[in-house]
C-alpha atoms as a PDB file:
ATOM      1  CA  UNK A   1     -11.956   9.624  -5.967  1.00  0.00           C
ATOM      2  CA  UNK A   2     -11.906   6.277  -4.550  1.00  0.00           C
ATOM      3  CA  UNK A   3     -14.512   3.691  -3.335  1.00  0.00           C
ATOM      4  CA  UNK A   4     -14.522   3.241   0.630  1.00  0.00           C
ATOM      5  CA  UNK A   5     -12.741   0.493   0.474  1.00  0.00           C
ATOM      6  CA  UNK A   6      -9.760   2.003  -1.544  1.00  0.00           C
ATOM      7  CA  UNK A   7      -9.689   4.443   0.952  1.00  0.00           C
ATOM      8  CA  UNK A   8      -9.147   1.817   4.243  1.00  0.00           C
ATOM      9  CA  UNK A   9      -7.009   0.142   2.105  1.00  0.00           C
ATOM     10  CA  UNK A  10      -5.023   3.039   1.388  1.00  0.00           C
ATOM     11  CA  UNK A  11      -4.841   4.043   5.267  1.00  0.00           C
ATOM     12  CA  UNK A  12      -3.511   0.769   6.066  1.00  0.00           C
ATOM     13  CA  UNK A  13      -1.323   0.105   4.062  1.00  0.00           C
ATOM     14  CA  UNK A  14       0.374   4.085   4.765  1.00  0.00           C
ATOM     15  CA  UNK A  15       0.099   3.144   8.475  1.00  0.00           C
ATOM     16  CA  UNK A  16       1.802  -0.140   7.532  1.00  0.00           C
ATOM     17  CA  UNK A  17       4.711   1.328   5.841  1.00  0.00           C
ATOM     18  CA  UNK A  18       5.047   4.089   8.737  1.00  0.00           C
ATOM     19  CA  UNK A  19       5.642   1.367  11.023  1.00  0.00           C
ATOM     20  CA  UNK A  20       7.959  -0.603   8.984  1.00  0.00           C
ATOM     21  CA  UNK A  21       9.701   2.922   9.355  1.00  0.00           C
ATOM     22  CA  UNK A  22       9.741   3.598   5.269  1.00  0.00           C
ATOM     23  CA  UNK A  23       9.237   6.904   3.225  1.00  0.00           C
ATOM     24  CA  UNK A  24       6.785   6.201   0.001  1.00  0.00           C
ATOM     25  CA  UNK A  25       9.976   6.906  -1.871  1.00  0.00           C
ATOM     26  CA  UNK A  26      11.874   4.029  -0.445  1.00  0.00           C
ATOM     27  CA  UNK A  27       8.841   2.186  -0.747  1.00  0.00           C
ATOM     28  CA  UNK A  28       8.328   2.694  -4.472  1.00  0.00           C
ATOM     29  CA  UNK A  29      11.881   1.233  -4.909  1.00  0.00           C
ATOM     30  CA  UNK A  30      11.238  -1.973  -3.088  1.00  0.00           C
ATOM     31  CA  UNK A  31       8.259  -2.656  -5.113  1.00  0.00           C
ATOM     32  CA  UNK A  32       9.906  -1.271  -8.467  1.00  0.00           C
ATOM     33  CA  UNK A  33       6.933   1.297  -8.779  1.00  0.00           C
ATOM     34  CA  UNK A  34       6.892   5.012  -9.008  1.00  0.00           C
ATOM     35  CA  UNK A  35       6.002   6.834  -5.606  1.00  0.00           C
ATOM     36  CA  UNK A  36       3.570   8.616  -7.109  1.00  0.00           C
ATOM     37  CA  UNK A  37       1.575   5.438  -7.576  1.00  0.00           C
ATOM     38  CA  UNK A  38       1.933   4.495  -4.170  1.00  0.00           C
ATOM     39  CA  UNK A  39       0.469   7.822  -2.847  1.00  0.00           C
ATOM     40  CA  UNK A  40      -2.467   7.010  -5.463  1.00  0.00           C
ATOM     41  CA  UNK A  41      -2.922   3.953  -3.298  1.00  0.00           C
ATOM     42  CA  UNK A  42      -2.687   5.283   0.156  1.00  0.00           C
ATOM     43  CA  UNK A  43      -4.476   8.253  -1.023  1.00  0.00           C
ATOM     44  CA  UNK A  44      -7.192   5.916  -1.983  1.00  0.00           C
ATOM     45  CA  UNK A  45      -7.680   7.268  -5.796  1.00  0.00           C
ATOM     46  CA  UNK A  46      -6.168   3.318  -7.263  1.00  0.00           C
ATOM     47  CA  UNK A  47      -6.872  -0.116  -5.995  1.00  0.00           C
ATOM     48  CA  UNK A  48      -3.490  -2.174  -6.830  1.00  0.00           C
ATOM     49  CA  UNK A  49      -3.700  -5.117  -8.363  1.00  0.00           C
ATOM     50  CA  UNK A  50      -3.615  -8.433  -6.756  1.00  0.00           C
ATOM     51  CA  UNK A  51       0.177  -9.096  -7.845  1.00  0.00           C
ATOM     52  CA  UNK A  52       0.897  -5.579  -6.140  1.00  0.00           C
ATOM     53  CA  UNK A  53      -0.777  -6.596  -3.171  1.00  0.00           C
ATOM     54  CA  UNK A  54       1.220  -9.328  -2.183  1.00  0.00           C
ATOM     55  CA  UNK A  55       4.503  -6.977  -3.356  1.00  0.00           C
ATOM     56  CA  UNK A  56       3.334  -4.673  -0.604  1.00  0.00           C
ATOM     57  CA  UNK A  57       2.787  -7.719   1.993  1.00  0.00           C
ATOM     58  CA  UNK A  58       6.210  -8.898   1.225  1.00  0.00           C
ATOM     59  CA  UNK A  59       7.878  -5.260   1.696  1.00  0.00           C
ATOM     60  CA  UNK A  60       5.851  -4.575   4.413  1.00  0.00           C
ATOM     61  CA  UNK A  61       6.738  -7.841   6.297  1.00  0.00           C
ATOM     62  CA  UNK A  62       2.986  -8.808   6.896  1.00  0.00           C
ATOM     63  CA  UNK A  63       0.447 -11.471   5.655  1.00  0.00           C
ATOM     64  CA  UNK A  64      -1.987 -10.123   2.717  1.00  0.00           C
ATOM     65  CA  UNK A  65      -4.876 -10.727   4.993  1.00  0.00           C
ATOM     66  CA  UNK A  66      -3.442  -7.545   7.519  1.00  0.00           C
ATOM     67  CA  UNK A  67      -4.062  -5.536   4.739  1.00  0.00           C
ATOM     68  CA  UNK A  68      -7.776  -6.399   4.702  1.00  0.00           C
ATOM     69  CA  UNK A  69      -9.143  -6.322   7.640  1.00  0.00           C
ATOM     70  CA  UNK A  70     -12.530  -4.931   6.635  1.00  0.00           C
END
């Protein structure tokens, strides 16, 4: 179980990727992680570390600070 902010993190970033039109697999492989971490994160269950976040930014095609916007 995550904190509340894991969780809106996790949301965001899974509404994020949907929009950048990505499965979690193809995801995974930009980032050079395993897709089951990245449905720990959008599940909420692991916060990524700072170095991850700005992976995800990059793949994503957004600024870090549209991630957190809570």
């Amino acid at each position: 179980m995550g904190t509340e902010r894991e969780k809106k993190l996790g949301r965001r970033i899974k509404r994020l990727r949907k929009q950048a039109k990505l499965t979690q697999e193809e995801m995974a492989e930009k980032l050079r992680l395993s897709s089951k971490y990245i449905q720990f994160i959008e599940a909420g269950t692991r916060m990524p570390s700072l170095k991850t976040i700005y992976k995800v930014a990059r793949a994503l095609g957004v600024k870090v600070q549209k991630l957190f916007p809570f």
